[in-house]
C-alpha atoms as a PDB file:
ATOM      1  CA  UNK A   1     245.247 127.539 171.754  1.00  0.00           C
ATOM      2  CA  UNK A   2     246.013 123.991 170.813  1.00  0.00           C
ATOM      3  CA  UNK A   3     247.981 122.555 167.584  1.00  0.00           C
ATOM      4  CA  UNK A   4     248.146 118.598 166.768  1.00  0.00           C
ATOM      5  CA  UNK A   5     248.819 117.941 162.917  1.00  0.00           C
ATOM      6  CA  UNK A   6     247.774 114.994 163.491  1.00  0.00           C
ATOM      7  CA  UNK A   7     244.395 115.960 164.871  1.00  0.00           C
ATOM      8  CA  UNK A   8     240.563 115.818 162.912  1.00  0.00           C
ATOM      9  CA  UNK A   9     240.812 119.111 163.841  1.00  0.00           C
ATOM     10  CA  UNK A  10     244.437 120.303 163.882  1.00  0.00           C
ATOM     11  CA  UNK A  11     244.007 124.306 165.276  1.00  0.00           C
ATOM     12  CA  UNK A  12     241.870 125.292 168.142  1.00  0.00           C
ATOM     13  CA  UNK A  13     241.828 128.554 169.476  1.00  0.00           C
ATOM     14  CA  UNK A  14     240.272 130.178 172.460  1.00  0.00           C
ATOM     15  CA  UNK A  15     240.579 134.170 172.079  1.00  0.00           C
ATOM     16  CA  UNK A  16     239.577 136.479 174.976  1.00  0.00           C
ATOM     17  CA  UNK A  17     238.497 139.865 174.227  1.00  0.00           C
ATOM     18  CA  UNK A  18     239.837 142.671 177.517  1.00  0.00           C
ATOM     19  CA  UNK A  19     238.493 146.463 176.701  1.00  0.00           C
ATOM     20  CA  UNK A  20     236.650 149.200 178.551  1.00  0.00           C
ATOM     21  CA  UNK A  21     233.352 148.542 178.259  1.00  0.00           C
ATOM     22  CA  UNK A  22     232.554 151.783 177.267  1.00  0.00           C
ATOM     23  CA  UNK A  23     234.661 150.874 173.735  1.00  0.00           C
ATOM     24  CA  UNK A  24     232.170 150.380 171.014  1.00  0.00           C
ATOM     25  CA  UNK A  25     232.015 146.952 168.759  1.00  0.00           C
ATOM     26  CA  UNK A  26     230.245 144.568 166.627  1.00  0.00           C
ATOM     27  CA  UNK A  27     229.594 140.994 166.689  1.00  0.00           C
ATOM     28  CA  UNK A  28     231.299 138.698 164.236  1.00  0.00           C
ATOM     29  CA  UNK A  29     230.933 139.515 160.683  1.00  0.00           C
ATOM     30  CA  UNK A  30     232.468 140.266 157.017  1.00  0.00           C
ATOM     31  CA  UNK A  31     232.501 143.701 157.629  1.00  0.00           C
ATOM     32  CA  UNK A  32     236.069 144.570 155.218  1.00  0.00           C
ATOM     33  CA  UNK A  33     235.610 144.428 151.675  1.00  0.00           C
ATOM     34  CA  UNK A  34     239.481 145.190 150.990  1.00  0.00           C
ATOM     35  CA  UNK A  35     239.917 141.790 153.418  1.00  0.00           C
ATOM     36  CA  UNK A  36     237.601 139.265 150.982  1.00  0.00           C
ATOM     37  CA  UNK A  37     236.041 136.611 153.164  1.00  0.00           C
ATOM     38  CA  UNK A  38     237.580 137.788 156.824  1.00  0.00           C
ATOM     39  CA  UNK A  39     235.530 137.232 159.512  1.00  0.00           C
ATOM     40  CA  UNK A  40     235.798 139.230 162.920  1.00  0.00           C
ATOM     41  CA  UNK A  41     234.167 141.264 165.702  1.00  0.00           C
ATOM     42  CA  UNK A  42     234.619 145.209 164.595  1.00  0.00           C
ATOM     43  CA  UNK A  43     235.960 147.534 166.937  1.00  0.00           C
ATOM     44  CA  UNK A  44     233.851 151.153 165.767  1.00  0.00           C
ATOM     45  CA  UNK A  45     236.612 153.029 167.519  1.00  0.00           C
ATOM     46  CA  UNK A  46     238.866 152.092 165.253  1.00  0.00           C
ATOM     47  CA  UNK A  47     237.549 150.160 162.663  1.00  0.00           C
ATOM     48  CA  UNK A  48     239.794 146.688 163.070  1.00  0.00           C
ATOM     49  CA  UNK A  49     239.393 143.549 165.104  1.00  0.00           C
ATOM     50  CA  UNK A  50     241.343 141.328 167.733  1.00  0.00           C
ATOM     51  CA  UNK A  51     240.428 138.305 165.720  1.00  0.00           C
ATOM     52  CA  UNK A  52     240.047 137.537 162.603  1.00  0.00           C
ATOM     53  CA  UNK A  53     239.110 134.462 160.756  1.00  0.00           C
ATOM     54  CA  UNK A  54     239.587 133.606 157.370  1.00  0.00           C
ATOM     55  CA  UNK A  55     237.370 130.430 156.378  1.00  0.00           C
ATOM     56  CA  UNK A  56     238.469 129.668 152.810  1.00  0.00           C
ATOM     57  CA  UNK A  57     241.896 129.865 153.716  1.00  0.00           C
ATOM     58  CA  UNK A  58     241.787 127.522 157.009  1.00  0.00           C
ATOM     59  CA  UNK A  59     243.601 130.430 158.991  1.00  0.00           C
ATOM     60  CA  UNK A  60     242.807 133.061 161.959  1.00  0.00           C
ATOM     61  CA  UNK A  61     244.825 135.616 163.803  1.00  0.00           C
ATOM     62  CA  UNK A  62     244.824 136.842 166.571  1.00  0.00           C
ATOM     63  CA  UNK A  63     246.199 139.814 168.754  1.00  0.00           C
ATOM     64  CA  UNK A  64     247.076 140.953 172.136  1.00  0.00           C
ATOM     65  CA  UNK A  65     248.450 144.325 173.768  1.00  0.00           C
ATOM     66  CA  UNK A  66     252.461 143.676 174.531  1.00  0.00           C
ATOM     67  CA  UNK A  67     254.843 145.380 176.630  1.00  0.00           C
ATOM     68  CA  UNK A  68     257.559 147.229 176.019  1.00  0.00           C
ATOM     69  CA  UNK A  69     257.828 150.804 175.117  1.00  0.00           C
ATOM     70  CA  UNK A  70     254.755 153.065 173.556  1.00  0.00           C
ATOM     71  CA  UNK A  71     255.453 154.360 169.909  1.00  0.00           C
ATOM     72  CA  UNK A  72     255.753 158.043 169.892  1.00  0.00           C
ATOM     73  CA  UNK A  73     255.006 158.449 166.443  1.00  0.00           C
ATOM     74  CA  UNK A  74     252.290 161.343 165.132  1.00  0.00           C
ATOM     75  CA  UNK A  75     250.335 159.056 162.330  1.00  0.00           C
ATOM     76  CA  UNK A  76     250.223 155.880 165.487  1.00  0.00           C
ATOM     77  CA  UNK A  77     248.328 153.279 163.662  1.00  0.00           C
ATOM     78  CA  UNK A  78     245.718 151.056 164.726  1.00  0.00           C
ATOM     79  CA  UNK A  79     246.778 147.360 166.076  1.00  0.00           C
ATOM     80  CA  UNK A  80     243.422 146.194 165.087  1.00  0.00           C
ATOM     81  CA  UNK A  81     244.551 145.778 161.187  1.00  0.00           C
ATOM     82  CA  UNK A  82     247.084 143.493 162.105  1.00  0.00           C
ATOM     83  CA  UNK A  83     245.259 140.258 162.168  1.00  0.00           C
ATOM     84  CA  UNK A  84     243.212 141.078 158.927  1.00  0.00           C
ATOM     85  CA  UNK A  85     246.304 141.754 157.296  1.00  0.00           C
ATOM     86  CA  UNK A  86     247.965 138.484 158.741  1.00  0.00           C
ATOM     87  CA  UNK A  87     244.783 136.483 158.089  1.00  0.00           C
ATOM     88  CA  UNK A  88     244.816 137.444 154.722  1.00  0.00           C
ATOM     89  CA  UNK A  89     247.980 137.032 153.648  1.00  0.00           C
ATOM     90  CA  UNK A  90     249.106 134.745 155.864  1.00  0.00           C
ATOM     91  CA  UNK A  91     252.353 136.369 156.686  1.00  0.00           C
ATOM     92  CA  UNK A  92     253.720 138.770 159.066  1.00  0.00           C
ATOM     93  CA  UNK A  93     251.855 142.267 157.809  1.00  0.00           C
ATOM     94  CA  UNK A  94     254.221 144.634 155.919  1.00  0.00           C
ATOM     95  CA  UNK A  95     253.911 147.376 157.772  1.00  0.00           C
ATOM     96  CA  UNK A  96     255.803 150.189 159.381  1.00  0.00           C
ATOM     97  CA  UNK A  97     256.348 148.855 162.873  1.00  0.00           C
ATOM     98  CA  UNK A  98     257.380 151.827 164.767  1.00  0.00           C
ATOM     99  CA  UNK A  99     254.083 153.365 164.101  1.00  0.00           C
ATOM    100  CA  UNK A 100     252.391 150.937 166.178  1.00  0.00           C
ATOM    101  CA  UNK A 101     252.728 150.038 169.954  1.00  0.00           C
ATOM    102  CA  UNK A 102     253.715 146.682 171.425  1.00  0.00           C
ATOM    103  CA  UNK A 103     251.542 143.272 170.171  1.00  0.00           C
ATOM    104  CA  UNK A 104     251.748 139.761 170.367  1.00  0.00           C
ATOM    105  CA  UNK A 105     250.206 138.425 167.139  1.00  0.00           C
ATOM    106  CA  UNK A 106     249.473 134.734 166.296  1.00  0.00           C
ATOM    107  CA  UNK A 107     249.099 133.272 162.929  1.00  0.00           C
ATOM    108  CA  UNK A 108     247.456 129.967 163.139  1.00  0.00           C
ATOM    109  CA  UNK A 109     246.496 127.718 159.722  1.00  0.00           C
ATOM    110  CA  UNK A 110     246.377 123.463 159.413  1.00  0.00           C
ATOM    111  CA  UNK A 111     250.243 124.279 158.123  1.00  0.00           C
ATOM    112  CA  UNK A 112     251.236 125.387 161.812  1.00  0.00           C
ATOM    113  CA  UNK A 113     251.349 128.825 164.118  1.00  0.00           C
ATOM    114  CA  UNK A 114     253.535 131.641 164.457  1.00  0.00           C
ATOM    115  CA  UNK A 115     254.029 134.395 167.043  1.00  0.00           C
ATOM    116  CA  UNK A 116     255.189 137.703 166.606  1.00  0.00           C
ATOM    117  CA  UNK A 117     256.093 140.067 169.552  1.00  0.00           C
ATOM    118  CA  UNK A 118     256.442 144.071 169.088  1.00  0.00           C
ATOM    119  CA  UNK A 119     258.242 144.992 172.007  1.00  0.00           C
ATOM    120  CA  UNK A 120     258.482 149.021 170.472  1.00  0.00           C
ATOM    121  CA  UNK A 121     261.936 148.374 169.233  1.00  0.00           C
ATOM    122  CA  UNK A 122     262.452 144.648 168.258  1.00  0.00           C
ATOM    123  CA  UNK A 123     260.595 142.060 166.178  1.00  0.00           C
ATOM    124  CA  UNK A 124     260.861 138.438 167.282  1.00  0.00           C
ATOM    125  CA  UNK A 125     258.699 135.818 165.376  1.00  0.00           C
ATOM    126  CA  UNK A 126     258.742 132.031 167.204  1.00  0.00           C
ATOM    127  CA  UNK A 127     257.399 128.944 165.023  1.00  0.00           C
ATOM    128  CA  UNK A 128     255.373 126.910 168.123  1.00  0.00           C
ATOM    129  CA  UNK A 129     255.837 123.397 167.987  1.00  0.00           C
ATOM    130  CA  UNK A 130     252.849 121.134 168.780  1.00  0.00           C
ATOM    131  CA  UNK A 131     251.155 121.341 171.820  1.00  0.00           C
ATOM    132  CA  UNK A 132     248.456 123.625 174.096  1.00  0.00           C
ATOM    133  CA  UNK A 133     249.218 127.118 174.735  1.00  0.00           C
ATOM    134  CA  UNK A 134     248.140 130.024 177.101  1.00  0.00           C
ATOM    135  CA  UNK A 135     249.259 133.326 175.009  1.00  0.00           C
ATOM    136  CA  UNK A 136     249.059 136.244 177.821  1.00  0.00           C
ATOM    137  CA  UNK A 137     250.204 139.922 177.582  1.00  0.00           C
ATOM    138  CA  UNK A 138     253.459 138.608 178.607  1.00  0.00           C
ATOM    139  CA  UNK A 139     253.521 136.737 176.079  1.00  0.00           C
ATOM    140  CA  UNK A 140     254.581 132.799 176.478  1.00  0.00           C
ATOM    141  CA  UNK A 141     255.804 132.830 180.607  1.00  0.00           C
ATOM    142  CA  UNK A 142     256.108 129.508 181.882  1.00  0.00           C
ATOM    143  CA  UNK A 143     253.596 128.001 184.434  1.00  0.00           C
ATOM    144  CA  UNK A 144     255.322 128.967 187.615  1.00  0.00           C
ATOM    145  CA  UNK A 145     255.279 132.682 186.317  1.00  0.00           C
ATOM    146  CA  UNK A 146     251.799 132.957 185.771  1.00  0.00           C
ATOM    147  CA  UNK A 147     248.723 131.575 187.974  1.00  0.00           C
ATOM    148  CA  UNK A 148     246.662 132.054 184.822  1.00  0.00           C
ATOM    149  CA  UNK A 149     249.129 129.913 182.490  1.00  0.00           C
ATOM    150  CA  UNK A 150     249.402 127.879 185.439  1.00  0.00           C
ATOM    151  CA  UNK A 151     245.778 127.062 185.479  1.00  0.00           C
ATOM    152  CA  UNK A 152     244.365 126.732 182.456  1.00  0.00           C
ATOM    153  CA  UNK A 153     246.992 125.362 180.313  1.00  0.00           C
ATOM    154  CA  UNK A 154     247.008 121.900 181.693  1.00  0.00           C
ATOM    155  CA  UNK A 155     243.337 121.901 181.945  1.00  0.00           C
ATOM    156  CA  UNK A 156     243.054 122.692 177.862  1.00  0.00           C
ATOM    157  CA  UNK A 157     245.784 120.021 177.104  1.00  0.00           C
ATOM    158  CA  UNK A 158     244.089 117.787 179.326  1.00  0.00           C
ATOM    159  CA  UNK A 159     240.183 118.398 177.765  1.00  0.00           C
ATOM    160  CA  UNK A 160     238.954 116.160 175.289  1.00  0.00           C
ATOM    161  CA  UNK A 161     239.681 117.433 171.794  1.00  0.00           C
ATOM    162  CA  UNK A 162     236.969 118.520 169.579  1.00  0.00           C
ATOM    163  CA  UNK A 163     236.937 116.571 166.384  1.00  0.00           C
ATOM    164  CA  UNK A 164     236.287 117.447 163.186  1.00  0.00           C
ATOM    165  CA  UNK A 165     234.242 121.006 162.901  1.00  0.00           C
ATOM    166  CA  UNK A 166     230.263 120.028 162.479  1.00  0.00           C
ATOM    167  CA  UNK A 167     226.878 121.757 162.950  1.00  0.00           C
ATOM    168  CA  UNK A 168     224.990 121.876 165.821  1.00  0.00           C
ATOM    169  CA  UNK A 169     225.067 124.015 169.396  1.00  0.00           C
ATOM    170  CA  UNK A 170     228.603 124.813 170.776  1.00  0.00           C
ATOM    171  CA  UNK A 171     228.125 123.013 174.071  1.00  0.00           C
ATOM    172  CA  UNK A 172     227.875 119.918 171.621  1.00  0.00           C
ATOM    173  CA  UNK A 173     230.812 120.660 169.537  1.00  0.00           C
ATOM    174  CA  UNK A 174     233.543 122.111 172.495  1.00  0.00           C
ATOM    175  CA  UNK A 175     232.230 119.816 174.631  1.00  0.00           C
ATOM    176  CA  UNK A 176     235.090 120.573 177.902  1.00  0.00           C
ATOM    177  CA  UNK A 177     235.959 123.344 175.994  1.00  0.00           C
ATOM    178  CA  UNK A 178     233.204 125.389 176.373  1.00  0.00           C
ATOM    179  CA  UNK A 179     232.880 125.587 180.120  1.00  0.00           C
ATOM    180  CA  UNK A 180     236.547 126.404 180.068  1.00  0.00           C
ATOM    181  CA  UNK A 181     236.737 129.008 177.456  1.00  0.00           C
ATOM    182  CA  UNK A 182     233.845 130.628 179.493  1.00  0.00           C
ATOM    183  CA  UNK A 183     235.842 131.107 182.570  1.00  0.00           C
ATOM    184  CA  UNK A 184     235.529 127.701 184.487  1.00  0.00           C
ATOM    185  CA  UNK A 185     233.619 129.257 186.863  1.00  0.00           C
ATOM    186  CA  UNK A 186     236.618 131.881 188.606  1.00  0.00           C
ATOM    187  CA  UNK A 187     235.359 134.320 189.924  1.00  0.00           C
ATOM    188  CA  UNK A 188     237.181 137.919 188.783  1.00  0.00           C
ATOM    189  CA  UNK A 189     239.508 138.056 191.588  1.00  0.00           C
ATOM    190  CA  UNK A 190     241.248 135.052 191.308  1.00  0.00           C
ATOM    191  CA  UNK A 191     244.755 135.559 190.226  1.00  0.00           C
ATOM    192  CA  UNK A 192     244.178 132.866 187.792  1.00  0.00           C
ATOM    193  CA  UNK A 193     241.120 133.580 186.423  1.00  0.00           C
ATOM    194  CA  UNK A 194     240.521 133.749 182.747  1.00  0.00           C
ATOM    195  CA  UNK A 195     237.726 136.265 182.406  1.00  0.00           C
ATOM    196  CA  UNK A 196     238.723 139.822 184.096  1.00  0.00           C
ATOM    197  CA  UNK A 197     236.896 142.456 185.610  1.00  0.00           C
ATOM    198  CA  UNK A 198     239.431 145.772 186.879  1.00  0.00           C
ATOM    199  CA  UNK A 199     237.389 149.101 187.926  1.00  0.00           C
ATOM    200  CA  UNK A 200     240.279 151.794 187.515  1.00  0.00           C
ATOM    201  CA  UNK A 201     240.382 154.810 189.951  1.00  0.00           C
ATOM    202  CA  UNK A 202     238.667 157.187 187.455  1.00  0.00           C
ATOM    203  CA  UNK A 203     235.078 155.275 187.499  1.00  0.00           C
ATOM    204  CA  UNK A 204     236.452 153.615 184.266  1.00  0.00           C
ATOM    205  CA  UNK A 205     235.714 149.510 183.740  1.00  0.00           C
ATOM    206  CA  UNK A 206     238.035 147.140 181.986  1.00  0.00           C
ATOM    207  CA  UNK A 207     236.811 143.627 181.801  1.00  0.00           C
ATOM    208  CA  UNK A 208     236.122 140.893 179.395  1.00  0.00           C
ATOM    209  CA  UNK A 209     233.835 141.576 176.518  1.00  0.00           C
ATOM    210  CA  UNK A 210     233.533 138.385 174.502  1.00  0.00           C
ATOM    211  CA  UNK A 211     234.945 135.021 173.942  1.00  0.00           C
ATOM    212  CA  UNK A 212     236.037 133.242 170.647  1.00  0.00           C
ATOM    213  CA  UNK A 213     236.426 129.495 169.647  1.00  0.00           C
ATOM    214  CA  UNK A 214     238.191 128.482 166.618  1.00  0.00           C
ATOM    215  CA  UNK A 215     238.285 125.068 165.093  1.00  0.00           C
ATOM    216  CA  UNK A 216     240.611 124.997 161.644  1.00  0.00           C
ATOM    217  CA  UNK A 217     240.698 121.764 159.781  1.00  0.00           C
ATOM    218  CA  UNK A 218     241.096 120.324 156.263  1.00  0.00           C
ATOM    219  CA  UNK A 219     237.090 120.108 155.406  1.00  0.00           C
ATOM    220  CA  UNK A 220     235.477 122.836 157.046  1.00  0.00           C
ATOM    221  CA  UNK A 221     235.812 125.456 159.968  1.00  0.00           C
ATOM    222  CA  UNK A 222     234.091 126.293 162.984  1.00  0.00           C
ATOM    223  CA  UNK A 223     233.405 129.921 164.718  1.00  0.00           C
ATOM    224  CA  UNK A 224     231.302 130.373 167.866  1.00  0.00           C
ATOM    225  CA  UNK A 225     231.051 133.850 169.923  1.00  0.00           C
ATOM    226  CA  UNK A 226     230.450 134.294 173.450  1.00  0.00           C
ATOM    227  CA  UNK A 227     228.935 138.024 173.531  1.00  0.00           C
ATOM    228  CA  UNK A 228     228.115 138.036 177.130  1.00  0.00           C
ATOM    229  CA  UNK A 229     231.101 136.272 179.289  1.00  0.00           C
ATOM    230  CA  UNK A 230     228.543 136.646 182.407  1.00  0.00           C
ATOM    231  CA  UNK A 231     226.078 134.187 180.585  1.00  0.00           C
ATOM    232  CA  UNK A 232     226.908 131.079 178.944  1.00  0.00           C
ATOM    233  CA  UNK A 233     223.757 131.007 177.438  1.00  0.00           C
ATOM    234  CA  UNK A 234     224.544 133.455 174.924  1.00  0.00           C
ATOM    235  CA  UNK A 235     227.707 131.043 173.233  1.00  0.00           C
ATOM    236  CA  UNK A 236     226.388 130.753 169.104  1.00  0.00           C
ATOM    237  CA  UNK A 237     228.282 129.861 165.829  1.00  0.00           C
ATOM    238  CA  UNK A 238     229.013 132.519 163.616  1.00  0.00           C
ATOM    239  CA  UNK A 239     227.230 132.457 160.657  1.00  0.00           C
ATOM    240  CA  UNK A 240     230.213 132.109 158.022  1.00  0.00           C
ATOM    241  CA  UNK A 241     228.992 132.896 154.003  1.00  0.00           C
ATOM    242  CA  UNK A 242     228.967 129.956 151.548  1.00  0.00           C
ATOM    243  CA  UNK A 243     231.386 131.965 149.655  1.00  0.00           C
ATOM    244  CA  UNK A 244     233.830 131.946 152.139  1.00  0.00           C
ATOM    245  CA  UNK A 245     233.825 128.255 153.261  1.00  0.00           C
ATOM    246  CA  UNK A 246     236.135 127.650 150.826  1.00  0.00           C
END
């Protein structure tokens, strides 16, 4: 993700969704009426999302699996409510933290962005200063700790910036974003590849599912969807209701 203040468009955001493939979900859509005007893709598992976007307010959230130690509590609650609740609210959710397991969460709106880490038994919240980020399962490691941070967080900083959010096809609007956000052509097995693909030793296949793009700015916001990571031609905008334009 990227944040200039100064920018047409001041948040962009890049989310990568990494779930069994057997896990069922929905495209992008307004699919919580207790959450008026969020946009996301529904897990059906468990009814939340890994990204939410909320139009009128100029804000999205999103979340990642942490690491740290597994809550042991009966009534475990679902991560996926998190970024509805933060994208919402815009705040850190009020919840009961030690029913959940570890998360990284990020809060991004034009007024800046926010991480929260869930480590199982501590809550840290950091206020990012301006710049491009690569948020990982580890969180924020530096470049020479991860190949993927390593990789592709220069080569986001480095892309030209979209401008402000317009119509028209995403390869017009992301412009080097796009072929980026869609894996830059890796293949799986790279160490720093974007876009995963793990077959576990019980016949079970974790991989990439989808790809986001956020653009938040003053006048209007922009959503696209990748629903197939293996084909680029399948990038669209998400349709987002008049009502919640804002």
């Amino acid at each position: 993700m990227s944040f200039d203040p100064d920018a047409e468009a001041p948040i962009l955001l890049a989310g990568i969704r990494d779930e069994f493939v057997n896990r069922p979900w929905m495209s992008p859509g307004a699919y919580w009426p207790q959450y008026q005007g969020v946009l996301g893709g529904r897990d059906l598992l468990a009814g939340g999302t890994w990204l939410a976007v909320n139009p009128a307010a100029r804000r999205c959230a999103a979340l990642l699996n942490g690491h740290g130690l597994l809550t042991g509590a009966r009534n475990r609650a679902t991560r996926g409510d998190l970024p509805l609740l933060a994208a919402s609210s815009g705040e850190m959710p009020l919840v009961e933290l030690v029913r959940y397991d570890p998360f990284h969460l990020v809060l991004a709106g034009l007024d800046g962005v926010r991480l929260w880490t869930w480590t199982g038994d501590r809550l840290t919240e950091e206020k990012l200063r301006p710049g491009t980020y690569v948020i990982v399962n580890a969180g924020l490691p530096e470049p020479d700790e991860n190949p993927r941070v390593a990789r592709f967080q220069p080569a986001f900083a480095k892309a030209t910036r979209p401008g402000r959010p317009a119509g028209g096809s995403p390869e017009r609007y992301w412009g080097e974003w796009l072929p980026l956000a869609s894996g830059d052509g890796l293949p799986y097995e790279d160490p720093a590849a974007l876009l995963v693909r793990h077959e576990l030793s019980d016949g079970r296949l974790f991989m990439s599912l989808s790809v986001s793009l956020v653009a938040l700015a003053e006048p209007a916001v922009r959503y696209d969807f990748l629903p197939t990571p293996d084909d680029p031609r399948t990038w669209h905008p998400v349709d987002i209701p008049r009502e919640a334009r804002g």
